[in-house]
Protein backbone atom coordinates (compact mmCIF):
# COMPACT_ATOMS: atom_id res chain seq x y z
CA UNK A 1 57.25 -1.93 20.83
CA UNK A 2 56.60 1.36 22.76
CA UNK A 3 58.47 2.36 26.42
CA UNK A 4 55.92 4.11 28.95
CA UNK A 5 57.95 6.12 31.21
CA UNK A 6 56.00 6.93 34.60
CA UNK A 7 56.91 10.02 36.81
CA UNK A 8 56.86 11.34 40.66
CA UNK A 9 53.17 10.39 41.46
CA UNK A 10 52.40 8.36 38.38
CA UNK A 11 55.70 5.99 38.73
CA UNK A 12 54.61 5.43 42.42
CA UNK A 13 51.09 4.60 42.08
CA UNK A 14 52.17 2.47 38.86
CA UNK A 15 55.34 0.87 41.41
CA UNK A 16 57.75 1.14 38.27
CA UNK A 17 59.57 3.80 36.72
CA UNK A 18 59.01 2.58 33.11
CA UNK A 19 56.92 -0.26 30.98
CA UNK A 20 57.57 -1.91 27.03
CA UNK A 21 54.88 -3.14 25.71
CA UNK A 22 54.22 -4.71 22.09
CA UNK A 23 51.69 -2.26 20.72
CA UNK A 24 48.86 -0.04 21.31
CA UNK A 25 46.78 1.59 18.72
CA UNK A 26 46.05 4.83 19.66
CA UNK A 27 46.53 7.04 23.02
CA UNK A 28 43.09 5.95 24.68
CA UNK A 29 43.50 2.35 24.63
CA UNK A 30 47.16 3.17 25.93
CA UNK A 31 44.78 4.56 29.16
CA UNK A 32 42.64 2.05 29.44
CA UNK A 33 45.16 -0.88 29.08
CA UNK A 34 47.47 0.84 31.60
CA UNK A 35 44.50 1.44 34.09
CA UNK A 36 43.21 -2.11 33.90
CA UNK A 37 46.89 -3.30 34.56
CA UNK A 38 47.84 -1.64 37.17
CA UNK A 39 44.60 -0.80 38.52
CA UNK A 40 42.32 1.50 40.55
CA UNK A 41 45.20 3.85 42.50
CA UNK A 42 47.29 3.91 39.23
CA UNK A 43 43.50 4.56 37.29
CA UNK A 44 42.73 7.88 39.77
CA UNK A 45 46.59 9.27 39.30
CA UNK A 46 46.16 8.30 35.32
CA UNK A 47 43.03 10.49 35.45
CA UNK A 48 44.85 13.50 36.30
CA UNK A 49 48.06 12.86 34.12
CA UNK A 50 49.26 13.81 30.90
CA UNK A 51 50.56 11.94 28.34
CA UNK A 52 53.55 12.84 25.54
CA UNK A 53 53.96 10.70 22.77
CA UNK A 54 57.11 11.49 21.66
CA UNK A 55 57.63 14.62 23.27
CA UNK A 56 53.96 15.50 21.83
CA UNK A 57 50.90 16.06 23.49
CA UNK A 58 47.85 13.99 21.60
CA UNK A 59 45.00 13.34 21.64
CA UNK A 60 43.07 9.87 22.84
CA UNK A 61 42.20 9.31 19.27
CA UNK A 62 45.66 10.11 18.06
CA UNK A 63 47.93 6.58 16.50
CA UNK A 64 50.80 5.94 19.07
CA UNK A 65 53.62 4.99 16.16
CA UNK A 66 55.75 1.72 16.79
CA UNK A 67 59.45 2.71 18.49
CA UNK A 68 57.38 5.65 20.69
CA UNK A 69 58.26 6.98 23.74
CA UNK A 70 55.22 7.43 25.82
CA UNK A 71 56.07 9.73 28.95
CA UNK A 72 52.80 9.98 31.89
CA UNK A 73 53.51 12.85 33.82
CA UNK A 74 51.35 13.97 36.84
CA UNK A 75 50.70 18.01 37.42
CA UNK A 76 53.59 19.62 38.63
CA UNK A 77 53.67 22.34 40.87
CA UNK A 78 56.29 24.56 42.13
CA UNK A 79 58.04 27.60 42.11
């Protein structure tokens, strides 16, 4: 099981603060399963997000291990 946590823009377009889900193989078809679910605003903010795996920036190619955190943060700007 991995937790996706969704912040400021992401959590809004997404309209939850945080997801489990059984499994996804690697950090792409984390993307595209999350875009599909909670589709086409959530898709455009997803576009411009990052995503840590475990406090880890990856790849989409990279294996998302079993137990990870999964955080999708939108820029941030400020000052």
């Amino acid at each position: 099981m991995i937790r996706v946590r969704y912040f400021a823009g992401a959590a809004d377009a997404a309209g939850r603060d945080e997801l489990q889900l059984d499994a996804a193989s690697t950090v792409g078809a984390l993307k595209q399963h999350l875009a599909e679910s909670h589709g086409a605003e959530f898709a455009g903010v997803l576009g411009r997000c990052s995503l840590m795996v475990n406090g880890s920036r990856l790849g989409d190619d990279a294996q998302i291990p079993d137990a990870a955190t999964v955080d999708v943060l939108p820029p941030f700007a400020g000052g």
